[in-house]
Protein backbone atom coordinates (compact mmCIF):
# COMPACT_ATOMS: atom_id res chain seq x y z
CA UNK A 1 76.23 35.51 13.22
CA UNK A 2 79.05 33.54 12.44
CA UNK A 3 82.57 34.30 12.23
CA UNK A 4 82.83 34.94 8.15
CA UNK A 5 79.81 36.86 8.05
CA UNK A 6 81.18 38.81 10.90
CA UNK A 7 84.63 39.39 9.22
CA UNK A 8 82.30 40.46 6.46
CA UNK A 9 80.16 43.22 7.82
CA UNK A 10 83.21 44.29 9.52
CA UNK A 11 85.23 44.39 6.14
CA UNK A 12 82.11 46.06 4.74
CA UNK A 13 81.49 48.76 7.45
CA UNK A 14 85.22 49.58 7.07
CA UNK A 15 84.96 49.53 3.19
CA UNK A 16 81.83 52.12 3.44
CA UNK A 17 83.10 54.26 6.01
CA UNK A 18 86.12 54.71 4.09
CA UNK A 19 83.93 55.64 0.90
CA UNK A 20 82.21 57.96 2.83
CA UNK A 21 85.43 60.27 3.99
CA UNK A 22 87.55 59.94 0.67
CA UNK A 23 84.94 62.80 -0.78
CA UNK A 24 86.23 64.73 2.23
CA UNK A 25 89.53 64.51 1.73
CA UNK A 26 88.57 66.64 -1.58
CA UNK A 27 86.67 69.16 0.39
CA UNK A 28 90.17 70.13 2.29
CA UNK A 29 90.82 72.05 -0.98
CA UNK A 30 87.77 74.10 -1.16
CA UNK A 31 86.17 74.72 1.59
CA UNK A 32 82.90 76.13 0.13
CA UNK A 33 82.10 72.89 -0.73
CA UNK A 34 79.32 71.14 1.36
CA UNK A 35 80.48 68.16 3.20
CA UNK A 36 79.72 65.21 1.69
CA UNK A 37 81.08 62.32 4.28
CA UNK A 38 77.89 61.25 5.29
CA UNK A 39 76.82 60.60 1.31
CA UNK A 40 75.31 57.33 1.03
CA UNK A 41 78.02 54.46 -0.30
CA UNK A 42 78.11 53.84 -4.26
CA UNK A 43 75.93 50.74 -4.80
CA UNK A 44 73.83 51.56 -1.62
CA UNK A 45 72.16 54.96 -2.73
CA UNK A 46 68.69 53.88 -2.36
CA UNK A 47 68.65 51.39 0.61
CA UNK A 48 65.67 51.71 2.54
CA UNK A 49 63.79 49.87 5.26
CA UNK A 50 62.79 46.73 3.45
CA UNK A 51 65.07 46.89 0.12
CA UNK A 52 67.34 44.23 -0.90
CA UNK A 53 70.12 46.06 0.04
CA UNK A 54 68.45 46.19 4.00
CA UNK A 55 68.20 42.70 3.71
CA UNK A 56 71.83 41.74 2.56
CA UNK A 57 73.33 44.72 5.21
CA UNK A 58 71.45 44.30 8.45
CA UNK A 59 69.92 40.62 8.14
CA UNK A 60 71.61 38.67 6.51
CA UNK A 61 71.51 36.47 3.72
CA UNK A 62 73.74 33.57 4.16
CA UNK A 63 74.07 30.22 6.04
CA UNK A 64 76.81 27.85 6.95
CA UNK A 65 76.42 24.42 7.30
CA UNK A 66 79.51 21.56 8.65
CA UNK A 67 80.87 19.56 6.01
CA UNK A 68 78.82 16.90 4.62
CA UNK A 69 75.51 17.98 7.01
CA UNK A 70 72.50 19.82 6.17
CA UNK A 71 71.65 19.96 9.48
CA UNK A 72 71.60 23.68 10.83
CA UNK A 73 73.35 24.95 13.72
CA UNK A 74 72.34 27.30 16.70
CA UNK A 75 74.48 29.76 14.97
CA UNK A 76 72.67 29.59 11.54
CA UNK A 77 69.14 29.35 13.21
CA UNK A 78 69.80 33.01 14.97
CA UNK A 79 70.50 34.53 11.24
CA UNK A 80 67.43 31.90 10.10
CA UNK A 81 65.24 33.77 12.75
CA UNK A 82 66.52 37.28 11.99
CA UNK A 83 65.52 36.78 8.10
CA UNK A 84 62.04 34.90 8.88
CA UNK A 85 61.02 38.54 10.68
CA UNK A 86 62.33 40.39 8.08
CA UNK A 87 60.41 38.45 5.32
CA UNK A 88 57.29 38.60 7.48
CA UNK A 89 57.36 42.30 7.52
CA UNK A 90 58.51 42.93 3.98
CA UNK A 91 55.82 40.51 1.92
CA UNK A 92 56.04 41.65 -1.45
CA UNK A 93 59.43 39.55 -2.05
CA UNK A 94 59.45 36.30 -3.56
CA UNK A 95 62.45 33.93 -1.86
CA UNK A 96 64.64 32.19 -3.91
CA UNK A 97 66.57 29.58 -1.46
CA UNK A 98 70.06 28.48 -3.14
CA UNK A 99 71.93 25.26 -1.63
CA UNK A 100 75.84 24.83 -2.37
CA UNK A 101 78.43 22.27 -1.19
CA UNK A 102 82.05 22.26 -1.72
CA UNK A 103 84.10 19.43 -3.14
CA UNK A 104 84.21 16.26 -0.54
CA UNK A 105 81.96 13.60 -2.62
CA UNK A 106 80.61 12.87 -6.11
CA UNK A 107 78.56 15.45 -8.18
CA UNK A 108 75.12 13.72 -7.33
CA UNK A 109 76.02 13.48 -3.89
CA UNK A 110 77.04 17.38 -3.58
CA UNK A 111 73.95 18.34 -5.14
CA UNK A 112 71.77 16.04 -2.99
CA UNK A 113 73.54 17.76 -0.25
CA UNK A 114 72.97 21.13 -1.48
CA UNK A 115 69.61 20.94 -2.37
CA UNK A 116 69.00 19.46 1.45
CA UNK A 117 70.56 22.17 2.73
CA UNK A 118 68.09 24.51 0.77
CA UNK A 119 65.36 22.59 2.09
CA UNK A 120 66.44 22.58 5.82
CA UNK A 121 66.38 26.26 5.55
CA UNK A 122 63.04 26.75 3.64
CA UNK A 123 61.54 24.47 6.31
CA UNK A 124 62.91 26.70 9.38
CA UNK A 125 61.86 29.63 7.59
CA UNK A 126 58.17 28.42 7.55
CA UNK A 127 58.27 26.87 10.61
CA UNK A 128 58.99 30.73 11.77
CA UNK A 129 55.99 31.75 10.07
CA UNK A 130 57.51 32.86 6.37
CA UNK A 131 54.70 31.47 3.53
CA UNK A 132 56.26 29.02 1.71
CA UNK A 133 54.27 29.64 -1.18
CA UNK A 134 56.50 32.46 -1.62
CA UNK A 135 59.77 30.66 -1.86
CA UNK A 136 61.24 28.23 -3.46
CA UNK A 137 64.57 25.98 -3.35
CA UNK A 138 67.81 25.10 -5.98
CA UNK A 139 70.47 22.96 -4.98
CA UNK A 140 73.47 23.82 -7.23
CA UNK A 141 75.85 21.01 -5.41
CA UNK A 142 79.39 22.52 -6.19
CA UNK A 143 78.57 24.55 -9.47
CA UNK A 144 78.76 28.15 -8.10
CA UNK A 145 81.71 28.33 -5.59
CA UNK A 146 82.73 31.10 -3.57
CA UNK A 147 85.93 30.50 -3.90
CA UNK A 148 88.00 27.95 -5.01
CA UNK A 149 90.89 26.77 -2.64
CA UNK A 150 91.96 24.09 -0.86
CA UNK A 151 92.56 25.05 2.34
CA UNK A 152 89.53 24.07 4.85
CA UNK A 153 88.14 28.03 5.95
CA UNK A 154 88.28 28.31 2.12
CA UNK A 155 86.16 25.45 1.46
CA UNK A 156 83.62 26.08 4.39
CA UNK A 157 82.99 29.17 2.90
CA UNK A 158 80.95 27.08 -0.38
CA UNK A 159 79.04 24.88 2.09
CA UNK A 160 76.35 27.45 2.28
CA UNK A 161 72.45 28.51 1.50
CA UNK A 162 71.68 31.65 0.51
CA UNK A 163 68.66 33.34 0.78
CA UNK A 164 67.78 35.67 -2.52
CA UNK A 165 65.23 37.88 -2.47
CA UNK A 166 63.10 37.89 -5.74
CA UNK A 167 60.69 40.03 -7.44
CA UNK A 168 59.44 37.26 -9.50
CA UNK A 169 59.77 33.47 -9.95
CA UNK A 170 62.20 32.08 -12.14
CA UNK A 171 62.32 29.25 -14.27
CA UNK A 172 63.59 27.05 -11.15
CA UNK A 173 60.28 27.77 -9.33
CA UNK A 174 58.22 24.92 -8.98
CA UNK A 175 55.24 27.40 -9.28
CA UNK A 176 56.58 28.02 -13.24
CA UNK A 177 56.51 24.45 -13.67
């Protein structure tokens, strides 16, 4: 895991344990109340073994790449491996694999990049046994930042694929065509 996905998951474990004991501040009042500070998080109500939310929470759907590479790292092949046995065991989701790039180069270039990127992690995810009739790749080159900043952890953050779980193919799907 990386360091910004760590930061994340940490920022999100603190954001949902705090959700969880704000309703017991409330219950201070009135005690007959049942405690309620181990109440699933808003958003996350229904997350089960082998929902999107699973996948996102405990896998993992995002990979970093250096600027100007599409080559991945050790670092991005451990989450790579950790979502190629997730997807094994939970086969009813279709994969959509989205390549991004941040601003060094033109706009072809960038979405060359991206949609290498993509491709680099579709191929590691079938070389780890994931059917790759069930995913699919879209390099968006620098269309859908993450955030837009100038400063270099701000721009590493866009030089990314992530990994969207799918109940259907879209109109990107080569399998639509």
């Amino acid at each position: 895991m990386n360091k910004v996905e760590a930061l994340r998951r940490s920022g999100l474990v603190a954001a949902l344990a705090l959700i969880g004991l704000l309703p017991a501040c409330s219950n201070v009042a009135n005690l007959t109340t049942p405690d309620v500070t181990n109440a699933a998080a808003a958003g996350f109500v229904d997350m089960k073994p082998g929902s999107e939310e699973d996948f996102m929470l405990n896998v993992g759907r995002r990979v970093y790449f250096s600027e100007g590479s599409a080559t991945i790292s050790d670092e991005a092949n451990m989450t790579i491996d950790r979502q190629a046995d997730w997807l094994k065991r939970n086969k009813r989701w279709l994969v959509k694999i989205q390549g991004h790039a941040d601003e060094p180069g033109g706009e072809a270039a960038n979405k060359t990049l991206s949609t290498n990127r993509a491709q680099a992690v579709y191929n590691a995810l079938v070389a780890e046994g994931v059917d790759g009739k069930r995913m699919w790749v879209k390099g968006y080159g620098i269309e859908r930042p993450v955030t837009d900043c100038d400063d270099i952890t701000c721009q590493s953050q866009n030089r990314r694929v992530v990994v969207n779980l799918r109940e259907e193919f879209d109109e990107s799907a080569p399998q639509r065509r």
